[in-house]
C-alpha atoms as a PDB file:
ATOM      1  CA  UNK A   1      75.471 -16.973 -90.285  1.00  0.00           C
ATOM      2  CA  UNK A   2      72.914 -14.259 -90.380  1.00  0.00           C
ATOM      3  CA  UNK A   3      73.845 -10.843 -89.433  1.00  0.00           C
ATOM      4  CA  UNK A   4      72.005  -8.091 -87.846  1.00  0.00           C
ATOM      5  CA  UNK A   5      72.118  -4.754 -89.657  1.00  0.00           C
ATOM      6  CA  UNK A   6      73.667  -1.395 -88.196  1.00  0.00           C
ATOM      7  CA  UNK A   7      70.652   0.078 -87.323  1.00  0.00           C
ATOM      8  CA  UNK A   8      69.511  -3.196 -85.203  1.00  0.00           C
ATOM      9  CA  UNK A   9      72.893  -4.318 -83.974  1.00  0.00           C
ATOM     10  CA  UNK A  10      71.993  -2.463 -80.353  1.00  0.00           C
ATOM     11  CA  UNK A  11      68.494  -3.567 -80.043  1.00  0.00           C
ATOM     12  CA  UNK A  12      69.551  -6.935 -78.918  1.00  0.00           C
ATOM     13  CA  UNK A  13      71.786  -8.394 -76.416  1.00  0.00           C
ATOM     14  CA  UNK A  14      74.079  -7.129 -74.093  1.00  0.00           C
ATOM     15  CA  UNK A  15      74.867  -4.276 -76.454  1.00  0.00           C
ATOM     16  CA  UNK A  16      71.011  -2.891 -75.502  1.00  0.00           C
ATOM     17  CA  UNK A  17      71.373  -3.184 -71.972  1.00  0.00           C
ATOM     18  CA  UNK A  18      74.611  -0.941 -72.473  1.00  0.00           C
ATOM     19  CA  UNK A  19      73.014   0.889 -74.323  1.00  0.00           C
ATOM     20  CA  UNK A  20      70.155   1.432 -72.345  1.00  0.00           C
ATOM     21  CA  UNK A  21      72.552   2.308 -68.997  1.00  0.00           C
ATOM     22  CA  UNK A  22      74.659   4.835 -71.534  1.00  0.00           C
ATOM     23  CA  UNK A  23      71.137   6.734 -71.937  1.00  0.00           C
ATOM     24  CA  UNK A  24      70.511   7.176 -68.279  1.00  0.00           C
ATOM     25  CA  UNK A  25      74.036   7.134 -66.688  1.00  0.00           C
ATOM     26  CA  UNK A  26      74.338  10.707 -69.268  1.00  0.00           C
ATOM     27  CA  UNK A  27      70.719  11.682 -68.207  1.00  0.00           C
ATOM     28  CA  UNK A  28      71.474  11.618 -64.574  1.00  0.00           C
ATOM     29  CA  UNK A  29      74.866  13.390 -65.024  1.00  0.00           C
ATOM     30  CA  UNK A  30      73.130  15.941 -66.916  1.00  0.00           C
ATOM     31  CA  UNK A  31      70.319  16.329 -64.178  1.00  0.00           C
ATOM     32  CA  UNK A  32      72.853  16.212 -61.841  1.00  0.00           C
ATOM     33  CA  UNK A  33      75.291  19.487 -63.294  1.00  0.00           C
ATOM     34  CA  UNK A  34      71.828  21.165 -63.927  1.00  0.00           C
ATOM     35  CA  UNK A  35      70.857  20.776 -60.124  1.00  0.00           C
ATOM     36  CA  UNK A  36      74.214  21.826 -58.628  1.00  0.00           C
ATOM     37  CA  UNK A  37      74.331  24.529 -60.790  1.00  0.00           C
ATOM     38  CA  UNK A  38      71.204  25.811 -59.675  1.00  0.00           C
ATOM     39  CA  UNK A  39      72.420  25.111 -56.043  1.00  0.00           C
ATOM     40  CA  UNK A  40      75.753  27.251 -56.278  1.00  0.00           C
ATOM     41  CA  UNK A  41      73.469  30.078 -57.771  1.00  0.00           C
ATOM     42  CA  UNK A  42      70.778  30.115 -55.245  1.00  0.00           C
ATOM     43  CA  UNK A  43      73.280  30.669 -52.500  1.00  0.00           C
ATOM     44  CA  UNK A  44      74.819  33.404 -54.385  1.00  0.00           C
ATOM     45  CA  UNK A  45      71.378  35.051 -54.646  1.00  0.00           C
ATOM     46  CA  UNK A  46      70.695  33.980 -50.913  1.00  0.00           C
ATOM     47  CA  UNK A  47      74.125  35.958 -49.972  1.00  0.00           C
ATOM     48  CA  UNK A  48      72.717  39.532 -52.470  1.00  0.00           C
ATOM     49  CA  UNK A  49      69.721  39.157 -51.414  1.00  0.00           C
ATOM     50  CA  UNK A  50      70.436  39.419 -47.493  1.00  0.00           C
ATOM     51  CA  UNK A  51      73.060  42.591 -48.581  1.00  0.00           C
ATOM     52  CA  UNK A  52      69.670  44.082 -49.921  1.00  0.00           C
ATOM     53  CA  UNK A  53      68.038  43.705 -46.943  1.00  0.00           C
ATOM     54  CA  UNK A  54      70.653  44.629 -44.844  1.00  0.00           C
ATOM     55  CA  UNK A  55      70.756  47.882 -46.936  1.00  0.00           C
ATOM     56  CA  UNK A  56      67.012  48.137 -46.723  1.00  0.00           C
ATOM     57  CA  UNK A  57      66.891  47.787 -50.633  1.00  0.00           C
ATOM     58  CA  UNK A  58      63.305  47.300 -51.489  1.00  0.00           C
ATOM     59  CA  UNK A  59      64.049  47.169 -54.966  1.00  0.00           C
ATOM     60  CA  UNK A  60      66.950  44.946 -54.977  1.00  0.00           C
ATOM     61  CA  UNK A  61      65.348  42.996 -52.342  1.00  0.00           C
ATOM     62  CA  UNK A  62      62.143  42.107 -54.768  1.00  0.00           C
ATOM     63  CA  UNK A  63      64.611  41.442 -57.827  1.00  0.00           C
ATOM     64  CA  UNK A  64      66.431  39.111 -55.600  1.00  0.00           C
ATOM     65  CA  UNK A  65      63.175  37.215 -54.115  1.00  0.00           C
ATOM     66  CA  UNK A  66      62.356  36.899 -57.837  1.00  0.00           C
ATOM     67  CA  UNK A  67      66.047  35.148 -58.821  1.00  0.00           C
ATOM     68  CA  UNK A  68      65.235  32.580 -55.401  1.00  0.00           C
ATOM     69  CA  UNK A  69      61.952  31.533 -56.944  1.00  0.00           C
ATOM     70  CA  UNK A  70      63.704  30.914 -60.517  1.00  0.00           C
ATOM     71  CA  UNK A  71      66.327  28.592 -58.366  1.00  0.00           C
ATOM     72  CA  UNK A  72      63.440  27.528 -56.844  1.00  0.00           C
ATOM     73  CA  UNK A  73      61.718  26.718 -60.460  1.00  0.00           C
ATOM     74  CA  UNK A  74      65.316  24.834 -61.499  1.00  0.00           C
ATOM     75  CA  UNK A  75      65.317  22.589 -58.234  1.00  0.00           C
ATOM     76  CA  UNK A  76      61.717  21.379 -58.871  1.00  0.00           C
ATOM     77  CA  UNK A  77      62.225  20.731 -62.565  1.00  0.00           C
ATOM     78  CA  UNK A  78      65.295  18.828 -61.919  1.00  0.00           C
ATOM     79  CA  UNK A  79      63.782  16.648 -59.388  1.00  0.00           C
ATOM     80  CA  UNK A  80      60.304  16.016 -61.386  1.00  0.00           C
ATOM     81  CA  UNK A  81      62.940  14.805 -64.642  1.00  0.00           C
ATOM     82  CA  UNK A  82      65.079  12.763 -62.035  1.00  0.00           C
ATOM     83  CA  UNK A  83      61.552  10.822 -60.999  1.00  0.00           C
ATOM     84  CA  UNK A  84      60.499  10.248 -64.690  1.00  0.00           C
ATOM     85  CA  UNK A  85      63.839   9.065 -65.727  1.00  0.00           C
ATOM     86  CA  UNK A  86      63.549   6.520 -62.428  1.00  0.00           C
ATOM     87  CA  UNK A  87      59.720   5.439 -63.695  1.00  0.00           C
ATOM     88  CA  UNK A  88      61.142   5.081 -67.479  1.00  0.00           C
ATOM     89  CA  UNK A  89      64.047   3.142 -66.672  1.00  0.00           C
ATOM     90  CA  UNK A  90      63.084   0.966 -63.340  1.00  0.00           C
END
């Protein structure tokens, strides 16, 4: 009987498939806790940043604007890795 060694044992079978799914079922929890992150603190910046311009705030109100566009930075990265993980493993 020949056997595989360690380092090959999950290149082959069923136990690569698994293997395989482990990889992106961690990748799109990741992706996923990055992304609703970013969601909970956009709406807390949404929330200041309306305060600020209720108080007429300018400075507060451009410090805020710049925060949104971070958020704004975070949703776009998370949604260009969710499409190359989809092209890598489809």
């Amino acid at each position: 009987m020949t056997y595989l060694s360690p380092n090959k044992f999950f290149d082959v079978g069923v136990f690569a498939e698994t293997l395989s799914n482990i990889d992106v079922f961690s990748s799109n929890i990741y992706l996923t806790q990055m992304l609703a992150s970013a969601v909970e603190q956009y709406t807390e910046i949404q929330i200041e940043y309306e305060e600020a311009v209720a108080q007429n705030d300018e400075a507060l109100q451009q410090q805020k604007e710049m925060e949104l566009k971070i958020c704004e930075g975070n949703f776009a990265m998370a949604s260009a890795m969710f499409n190359l993980w989809e092209k890598v493993y489809s």
